[in-house]
Protein backbone atom coordinates (compact mmCIF):
# COMPACT_ATOMS: atom_id res chain seq x y z
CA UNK A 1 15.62 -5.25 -41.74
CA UNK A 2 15.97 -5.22 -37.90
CA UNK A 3 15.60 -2.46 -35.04
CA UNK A 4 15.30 -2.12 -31.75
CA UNK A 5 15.19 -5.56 -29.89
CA UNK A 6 16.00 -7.66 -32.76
CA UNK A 7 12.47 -7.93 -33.97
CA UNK A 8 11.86 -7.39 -37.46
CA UNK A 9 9.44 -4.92 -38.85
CA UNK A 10 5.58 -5.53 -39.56
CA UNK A 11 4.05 -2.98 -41.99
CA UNK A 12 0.85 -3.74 -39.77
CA UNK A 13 2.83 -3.13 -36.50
CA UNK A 14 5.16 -0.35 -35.29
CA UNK A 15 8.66 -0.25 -33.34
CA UNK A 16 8.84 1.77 -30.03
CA UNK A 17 11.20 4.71 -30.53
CA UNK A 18 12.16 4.07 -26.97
CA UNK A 19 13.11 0.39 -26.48
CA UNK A 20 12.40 -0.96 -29.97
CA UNK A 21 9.45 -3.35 -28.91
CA UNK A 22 7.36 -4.33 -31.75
CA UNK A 23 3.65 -3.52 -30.88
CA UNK A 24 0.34 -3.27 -33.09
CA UNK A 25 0.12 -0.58 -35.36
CA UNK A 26 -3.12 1.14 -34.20
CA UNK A 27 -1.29 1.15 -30.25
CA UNK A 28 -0.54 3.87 -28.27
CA UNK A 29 1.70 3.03 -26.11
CA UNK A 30 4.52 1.00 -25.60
CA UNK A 31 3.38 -3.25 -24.45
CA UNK A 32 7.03 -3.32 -22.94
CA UNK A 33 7.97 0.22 -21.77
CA UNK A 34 4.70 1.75 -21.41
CA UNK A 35 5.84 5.17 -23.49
CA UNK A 36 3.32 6.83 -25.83
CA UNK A 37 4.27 5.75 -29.34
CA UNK A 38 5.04 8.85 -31.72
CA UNK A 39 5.34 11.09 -28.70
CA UNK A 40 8.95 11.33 -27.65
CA UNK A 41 8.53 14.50 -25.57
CA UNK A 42 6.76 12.26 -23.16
CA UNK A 43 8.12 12.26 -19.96
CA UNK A 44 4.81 11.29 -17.69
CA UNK A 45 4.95 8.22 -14.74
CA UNK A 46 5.16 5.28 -17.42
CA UNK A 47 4.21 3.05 -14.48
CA UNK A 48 0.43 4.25 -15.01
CA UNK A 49 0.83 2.43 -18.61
CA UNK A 50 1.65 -1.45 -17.21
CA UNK A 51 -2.35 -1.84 -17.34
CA UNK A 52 -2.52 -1.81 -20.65
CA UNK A 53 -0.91 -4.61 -21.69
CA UNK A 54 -3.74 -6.88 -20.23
CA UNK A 55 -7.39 -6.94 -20.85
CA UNK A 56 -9.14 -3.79 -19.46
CA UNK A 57 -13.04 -4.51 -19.45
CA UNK A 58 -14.95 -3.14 -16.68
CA UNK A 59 -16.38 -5.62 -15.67
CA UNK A 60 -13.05 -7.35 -15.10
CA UNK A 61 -11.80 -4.93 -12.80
CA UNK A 62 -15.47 -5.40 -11.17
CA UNK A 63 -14.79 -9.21 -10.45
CA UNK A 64 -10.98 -8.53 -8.98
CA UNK A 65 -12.25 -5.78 -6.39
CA UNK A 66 -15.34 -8.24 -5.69
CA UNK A 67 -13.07 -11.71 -5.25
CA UNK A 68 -10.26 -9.76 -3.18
CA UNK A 69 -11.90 -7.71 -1.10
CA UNK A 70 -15.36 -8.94 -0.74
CA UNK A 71 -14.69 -12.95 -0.95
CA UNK A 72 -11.63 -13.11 0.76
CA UNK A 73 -12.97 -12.36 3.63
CA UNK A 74 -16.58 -13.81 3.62
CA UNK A 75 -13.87 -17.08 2.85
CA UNK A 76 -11.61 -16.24 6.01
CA UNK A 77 -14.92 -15.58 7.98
CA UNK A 78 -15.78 -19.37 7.35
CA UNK A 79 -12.71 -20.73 7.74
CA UNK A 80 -12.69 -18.94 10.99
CA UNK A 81 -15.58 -19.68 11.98
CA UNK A 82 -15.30 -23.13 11.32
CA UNK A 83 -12.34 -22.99 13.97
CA UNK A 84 -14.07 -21.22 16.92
CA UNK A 85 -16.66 -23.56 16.48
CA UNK A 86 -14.71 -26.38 17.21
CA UNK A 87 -13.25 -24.79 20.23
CA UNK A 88 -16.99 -24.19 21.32
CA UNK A 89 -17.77 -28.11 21.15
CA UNK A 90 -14.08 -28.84 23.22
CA UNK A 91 -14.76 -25.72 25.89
CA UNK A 92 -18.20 -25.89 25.78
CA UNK A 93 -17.94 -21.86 27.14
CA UNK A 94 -18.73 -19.20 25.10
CA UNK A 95 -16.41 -16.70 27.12
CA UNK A 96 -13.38 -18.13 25.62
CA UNK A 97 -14.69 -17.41 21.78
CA UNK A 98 -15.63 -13.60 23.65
CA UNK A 99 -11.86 -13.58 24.91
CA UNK A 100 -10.03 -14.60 21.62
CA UNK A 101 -12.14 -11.98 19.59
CA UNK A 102 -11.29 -9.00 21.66
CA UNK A 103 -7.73 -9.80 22.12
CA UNK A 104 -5.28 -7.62 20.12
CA UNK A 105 -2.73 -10.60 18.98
CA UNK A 106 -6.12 -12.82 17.65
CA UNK A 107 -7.10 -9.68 16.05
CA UNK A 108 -4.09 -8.97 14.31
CA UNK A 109 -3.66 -12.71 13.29
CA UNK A 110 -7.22 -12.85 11.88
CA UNK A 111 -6.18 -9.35 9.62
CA UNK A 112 -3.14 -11.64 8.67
CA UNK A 113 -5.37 -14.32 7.49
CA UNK A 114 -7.65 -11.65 5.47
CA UNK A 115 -4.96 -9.98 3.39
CA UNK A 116 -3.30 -13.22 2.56
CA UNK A 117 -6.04 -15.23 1.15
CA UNK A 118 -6.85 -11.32 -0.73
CA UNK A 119 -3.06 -10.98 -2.12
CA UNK A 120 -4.18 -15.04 -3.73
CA UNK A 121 -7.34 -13.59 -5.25
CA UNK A 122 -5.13 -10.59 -6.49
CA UNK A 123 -3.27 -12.87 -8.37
CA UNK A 124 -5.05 -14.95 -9.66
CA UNK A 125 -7.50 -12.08 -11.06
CA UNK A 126 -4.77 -10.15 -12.31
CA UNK A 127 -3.19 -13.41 -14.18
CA UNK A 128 -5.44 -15.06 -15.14
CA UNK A 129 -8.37 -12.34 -15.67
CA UNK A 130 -6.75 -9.55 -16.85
CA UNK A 131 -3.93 -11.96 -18.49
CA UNK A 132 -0.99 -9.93 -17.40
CA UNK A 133 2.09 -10.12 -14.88
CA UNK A 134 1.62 -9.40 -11.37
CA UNK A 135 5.28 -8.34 -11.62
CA UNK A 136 2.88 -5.03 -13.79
CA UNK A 137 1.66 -3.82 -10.27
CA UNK A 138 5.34 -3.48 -8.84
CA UNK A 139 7.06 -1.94 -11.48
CA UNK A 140 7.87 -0.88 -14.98
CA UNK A 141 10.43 -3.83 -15.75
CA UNK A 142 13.17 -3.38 -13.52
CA UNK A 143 13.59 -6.33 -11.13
CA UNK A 144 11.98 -5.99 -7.76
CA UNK A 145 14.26 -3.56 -5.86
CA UNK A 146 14.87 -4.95 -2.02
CA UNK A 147 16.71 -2.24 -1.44
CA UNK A 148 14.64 0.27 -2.50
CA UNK A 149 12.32 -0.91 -0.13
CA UNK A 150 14.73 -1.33 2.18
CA UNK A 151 15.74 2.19 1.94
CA UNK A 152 11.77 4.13 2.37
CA UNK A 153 11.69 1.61 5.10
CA UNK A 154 14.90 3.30 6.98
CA UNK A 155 13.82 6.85 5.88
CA UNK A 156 10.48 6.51 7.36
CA UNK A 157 12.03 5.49 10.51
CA UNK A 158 14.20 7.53 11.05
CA UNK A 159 12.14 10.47 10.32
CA UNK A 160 8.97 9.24 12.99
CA UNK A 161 11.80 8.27 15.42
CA UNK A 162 13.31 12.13 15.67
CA UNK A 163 9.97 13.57 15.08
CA UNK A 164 8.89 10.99 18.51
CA UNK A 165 11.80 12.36 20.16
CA UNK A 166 11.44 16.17 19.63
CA UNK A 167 7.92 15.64 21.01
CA UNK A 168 8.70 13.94 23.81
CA UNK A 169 11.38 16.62 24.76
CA UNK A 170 8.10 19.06 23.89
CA UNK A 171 5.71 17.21 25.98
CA UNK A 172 7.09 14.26 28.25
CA UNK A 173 4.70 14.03 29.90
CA UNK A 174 2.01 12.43 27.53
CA UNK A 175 4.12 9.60 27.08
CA UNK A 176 3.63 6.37 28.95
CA UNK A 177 6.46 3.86 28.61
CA UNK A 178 5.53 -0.15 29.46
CA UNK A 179 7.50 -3.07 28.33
CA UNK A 180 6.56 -6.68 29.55
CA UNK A 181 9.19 -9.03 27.88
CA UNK A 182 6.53 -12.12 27.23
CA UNK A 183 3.69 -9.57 25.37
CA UNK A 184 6.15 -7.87 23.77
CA UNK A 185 7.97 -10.61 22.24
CA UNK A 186 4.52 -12.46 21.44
CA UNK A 187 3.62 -8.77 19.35
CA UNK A 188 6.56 -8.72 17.88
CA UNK A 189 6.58 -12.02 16.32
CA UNK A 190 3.00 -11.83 15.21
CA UNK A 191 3.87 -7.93 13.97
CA UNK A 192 6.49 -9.13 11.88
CA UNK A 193 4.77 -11.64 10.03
CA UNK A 194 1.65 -10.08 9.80
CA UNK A 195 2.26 -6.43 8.60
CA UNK A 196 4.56 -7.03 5.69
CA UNK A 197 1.56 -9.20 4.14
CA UNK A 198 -1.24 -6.60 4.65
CA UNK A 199 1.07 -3.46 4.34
CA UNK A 200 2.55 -4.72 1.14
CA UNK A 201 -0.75 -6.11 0.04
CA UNK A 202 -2.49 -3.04 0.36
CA UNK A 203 0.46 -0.97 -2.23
CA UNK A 204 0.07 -3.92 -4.33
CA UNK A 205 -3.58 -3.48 -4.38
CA UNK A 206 -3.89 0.52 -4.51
CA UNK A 207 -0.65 1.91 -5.26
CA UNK A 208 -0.68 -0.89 -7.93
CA UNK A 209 -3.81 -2.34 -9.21
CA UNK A 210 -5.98 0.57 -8.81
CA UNK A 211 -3.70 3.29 -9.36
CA UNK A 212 -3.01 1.83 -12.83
CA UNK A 213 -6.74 1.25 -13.13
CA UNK A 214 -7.78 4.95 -12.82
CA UNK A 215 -4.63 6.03 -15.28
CA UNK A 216 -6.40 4.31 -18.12
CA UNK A 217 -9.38 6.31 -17.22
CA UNK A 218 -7.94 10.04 -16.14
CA UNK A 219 -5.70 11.77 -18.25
CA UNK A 220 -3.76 13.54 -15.42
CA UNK A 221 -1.47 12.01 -12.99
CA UNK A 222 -2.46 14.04 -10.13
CA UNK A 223 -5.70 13.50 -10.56
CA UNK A 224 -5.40 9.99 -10.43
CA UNK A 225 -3.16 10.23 -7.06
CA UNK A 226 -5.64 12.59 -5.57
CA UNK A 227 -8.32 9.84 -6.35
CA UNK A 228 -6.72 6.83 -5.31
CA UNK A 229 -6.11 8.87 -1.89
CA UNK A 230 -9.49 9.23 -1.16
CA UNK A 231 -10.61 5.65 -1.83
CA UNK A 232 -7.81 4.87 -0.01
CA UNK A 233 -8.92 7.06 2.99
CA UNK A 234 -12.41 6.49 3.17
CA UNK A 235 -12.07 3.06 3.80
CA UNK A 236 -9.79 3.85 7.12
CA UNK A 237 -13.23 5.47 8.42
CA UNK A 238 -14.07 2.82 10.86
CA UNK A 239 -10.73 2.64 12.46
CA UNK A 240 -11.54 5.57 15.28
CA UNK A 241 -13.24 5.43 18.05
CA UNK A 242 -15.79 8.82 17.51
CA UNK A 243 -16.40 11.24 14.92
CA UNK A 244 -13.63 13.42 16.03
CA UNK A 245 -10.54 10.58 16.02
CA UNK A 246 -12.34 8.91 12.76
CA UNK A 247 -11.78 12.39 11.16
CA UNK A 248 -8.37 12.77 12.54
CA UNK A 249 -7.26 9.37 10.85
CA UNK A 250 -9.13 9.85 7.80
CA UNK A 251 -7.60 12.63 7.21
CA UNK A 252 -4.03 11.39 8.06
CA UNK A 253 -4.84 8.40 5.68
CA UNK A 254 -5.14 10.32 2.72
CA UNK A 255 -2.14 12.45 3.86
CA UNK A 256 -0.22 9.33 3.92
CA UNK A 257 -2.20 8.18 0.77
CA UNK A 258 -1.14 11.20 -1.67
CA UNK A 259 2.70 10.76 -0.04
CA UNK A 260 2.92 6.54 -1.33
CA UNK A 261 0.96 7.49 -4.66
CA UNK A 262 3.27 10.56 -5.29
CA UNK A 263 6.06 8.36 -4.20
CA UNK A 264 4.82 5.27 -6.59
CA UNK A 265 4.28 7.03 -9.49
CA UNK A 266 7.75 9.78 -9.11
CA UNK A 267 9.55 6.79 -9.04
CA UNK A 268 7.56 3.85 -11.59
CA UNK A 269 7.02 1.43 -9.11
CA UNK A 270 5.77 0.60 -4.97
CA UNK A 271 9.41 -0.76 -3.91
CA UNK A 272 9.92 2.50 -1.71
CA UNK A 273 6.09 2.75 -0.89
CA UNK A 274 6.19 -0.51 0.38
CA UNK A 275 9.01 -0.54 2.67
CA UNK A 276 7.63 3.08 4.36
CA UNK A 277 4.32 1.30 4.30
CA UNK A 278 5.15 -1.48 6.07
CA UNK A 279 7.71 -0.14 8.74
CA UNK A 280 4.71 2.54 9.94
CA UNK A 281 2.39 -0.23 10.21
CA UNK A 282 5.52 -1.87 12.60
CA UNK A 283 6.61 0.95 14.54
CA UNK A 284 2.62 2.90 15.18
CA UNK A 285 2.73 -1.27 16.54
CA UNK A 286 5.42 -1.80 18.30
CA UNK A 287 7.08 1.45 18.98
CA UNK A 288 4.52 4.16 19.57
CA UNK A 289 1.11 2.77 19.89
CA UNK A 290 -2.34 4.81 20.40
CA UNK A 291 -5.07 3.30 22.67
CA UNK A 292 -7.65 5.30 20.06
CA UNK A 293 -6.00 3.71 16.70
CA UNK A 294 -6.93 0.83 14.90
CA UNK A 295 -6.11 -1.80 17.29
CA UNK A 296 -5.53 -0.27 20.62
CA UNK A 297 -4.42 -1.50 23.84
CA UNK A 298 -1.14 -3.38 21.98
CA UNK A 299 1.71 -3.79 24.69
CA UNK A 300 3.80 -1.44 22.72
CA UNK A 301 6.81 0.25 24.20
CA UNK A 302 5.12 4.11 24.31
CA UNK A 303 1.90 4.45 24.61
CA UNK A 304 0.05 8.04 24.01
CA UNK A 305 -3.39 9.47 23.38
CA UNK A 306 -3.43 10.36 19.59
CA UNK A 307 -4.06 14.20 19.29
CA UNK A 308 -6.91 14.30 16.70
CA UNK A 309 -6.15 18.00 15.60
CA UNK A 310 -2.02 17.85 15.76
CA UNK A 311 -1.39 14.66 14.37
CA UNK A 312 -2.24 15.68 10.96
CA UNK A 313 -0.23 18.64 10.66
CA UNK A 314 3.00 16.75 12.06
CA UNK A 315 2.09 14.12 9.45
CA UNK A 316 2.57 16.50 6.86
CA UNK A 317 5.88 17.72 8.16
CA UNK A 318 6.72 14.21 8.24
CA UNK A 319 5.59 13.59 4.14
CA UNK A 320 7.38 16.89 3.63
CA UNK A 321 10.79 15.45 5.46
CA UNK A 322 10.87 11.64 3.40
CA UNK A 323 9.83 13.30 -0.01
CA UNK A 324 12.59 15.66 0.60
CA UNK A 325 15.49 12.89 1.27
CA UNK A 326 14.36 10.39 -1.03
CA UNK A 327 13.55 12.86 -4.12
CA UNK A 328 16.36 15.74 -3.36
CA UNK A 329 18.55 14.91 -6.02
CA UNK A 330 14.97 14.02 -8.19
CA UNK A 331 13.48 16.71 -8.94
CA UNK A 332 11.89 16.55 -12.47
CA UNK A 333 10.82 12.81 -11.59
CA UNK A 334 8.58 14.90 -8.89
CA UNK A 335 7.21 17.09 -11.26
CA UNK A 336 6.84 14.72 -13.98
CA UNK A 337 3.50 13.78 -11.94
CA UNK A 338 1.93 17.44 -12.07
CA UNK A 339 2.09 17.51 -15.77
């Protein structure tokens, strides 16, 4: 006898109700759809379940973190400094190594250099040491959606564009517009190369790798969204210049943190994540730039000192706005993720 796929039946093994995918009899869920076997009243975020079609030992997930955050960039720190080295023997000058280190296009070309050799070690760790597709991070099966990403990439726009225009028609005066053709055009084309690797590396990498990795340990969606927030704000400490802005941007981290999780998980997979992801990272860049962000001082077309106490809360109008238009007509695949 046949089911489902065309497989035929095991008495050690058991058919998914859902898709029909043989699997071992003492599973749980689904190796091809990621559905709890025997519960067909499931409706949770089946994008959570991808992880466990690999191998899930600590200590693997241990080595992935360790090679693609920590060796990556102890290996782009040699490479690099391998490179200014040589341009100390040719110049003989220090000052020009002190010049290419605190300009903003070196700096943003070094962070390029970081988060590619990372995605590599992603990879390759999630290949070859957890033995399962890196396709598992993106999504539950479908083929990778360009136009989903396409699409949280035009909704995110729009929404900080009009929210950038009803403040400057608020306050026009704490705008500063500059635009010098040559700078401009050098950001640009450094921009555009640069933050659809890290932006999309880092959804691979929390949306995706870790998000999945807590969902085999918590039982509740949220909670596992609420976690991966704070990991994924706490490490955007360093990127303000006191206490008060480092705060301010933590805090706006993990608003924009719970928004991409809730997002990833509403929707099994980081297509839409990814494309709002990497078109802030392009227009807080190119568009509106802070001096007290990240990397400051970019010749961006508005320049404004980031409010440290307002900021936040027009962030969370903003989350409100895109969850709204991309999840209007969606609502149970919303609350699928409180259950």
């Amino acid at each position: 006898m046949e089911s489902g796929r065309g497989i035929k039946e095991d008495p050690g093994k058991v058919n998914c109700p859902w898709c029909g995918t043989l699997n071992r009899g003492t599973a749980r869920f689904c190796i091809f759809c990621g559905r709890r076997l025997g519960d067909q009243a499931y409706n949770g975020p089946r994008f959570l379940f991808n992880a466990r079609e690999g191998n899930n030992s600590l200590w693997r997930y241990i080595l992935t973190i360790i090679l693609t955050l920590g060796v990556s960039s102890i290996l782009t720190g040699i490479i690099l400094g391998i490179f200014l080295g040589i341009i100390l023997l040719l110049s003989h000058r220090t000052s020009d190594i002190f010049n290419m280190l605190s300009n903003p296009f070196y700096l943003l070309i070094i962070a390029g250099m970081v988060f590619f050799v990372a995605y590599i070690f992603l990879y390759l760790s999630v290949r070859f040491l957890h033995n399962r597709s890196f396709k598992s991070l993106i999504n539950t099966g479908r083929e990778i959606d360009w136009k989903r990403i396409m699409r949280g990439a035009v909704v995110w726009f729009s929404i900080l564009s009009i929210f950038d225009i009803i403040y400057f028609i608020v306050s026009p005066g704490s705008f500063r517009f500059s635009f010098e053709p040559r700078s401009f055009f050098i950001l640009s084309f450094i921009a555009l190369i640069v933050f659809p690797i890290q932006a999309s590396f880092e959804e691979v990498f929390f949306r995706g790798y870790l998000l999945q990795a807590f969902g085999l340990i918590l039982k509740s969606p949220f909670l596992v969204l609420v976690v991966n927030s704070l990991i994924f704000a706490g490490l955007h400490w360093w990127n303000g210049s006191n206490l008060t802005m480092s705060l301010s941007i933590v805090t706006s981290a993990f608003i924009i943190g719970l928004m991409l999780a809730l997002i990833t998980l509403a929707d099994d997979g980081i297509e839409l994540a990814v494309g709002i992801h990497i078109i802030n990272n392009l227009y807080v860049s190119l568009i509106h730039n802070s001096p007290d962000s990240g990397i400051g001082n970019l010749p961006s077309l508005v320049v404004t000192p980031q409010d440290p106490y307002l900021s936040p809360i027009i962030l969370i109008a903003a989350v409100l706005t895109a969850i709204f238009i991309l999840f209007r007509n969606r609502r149970e695949d919303i609350l699928k993720v409180f259950k």
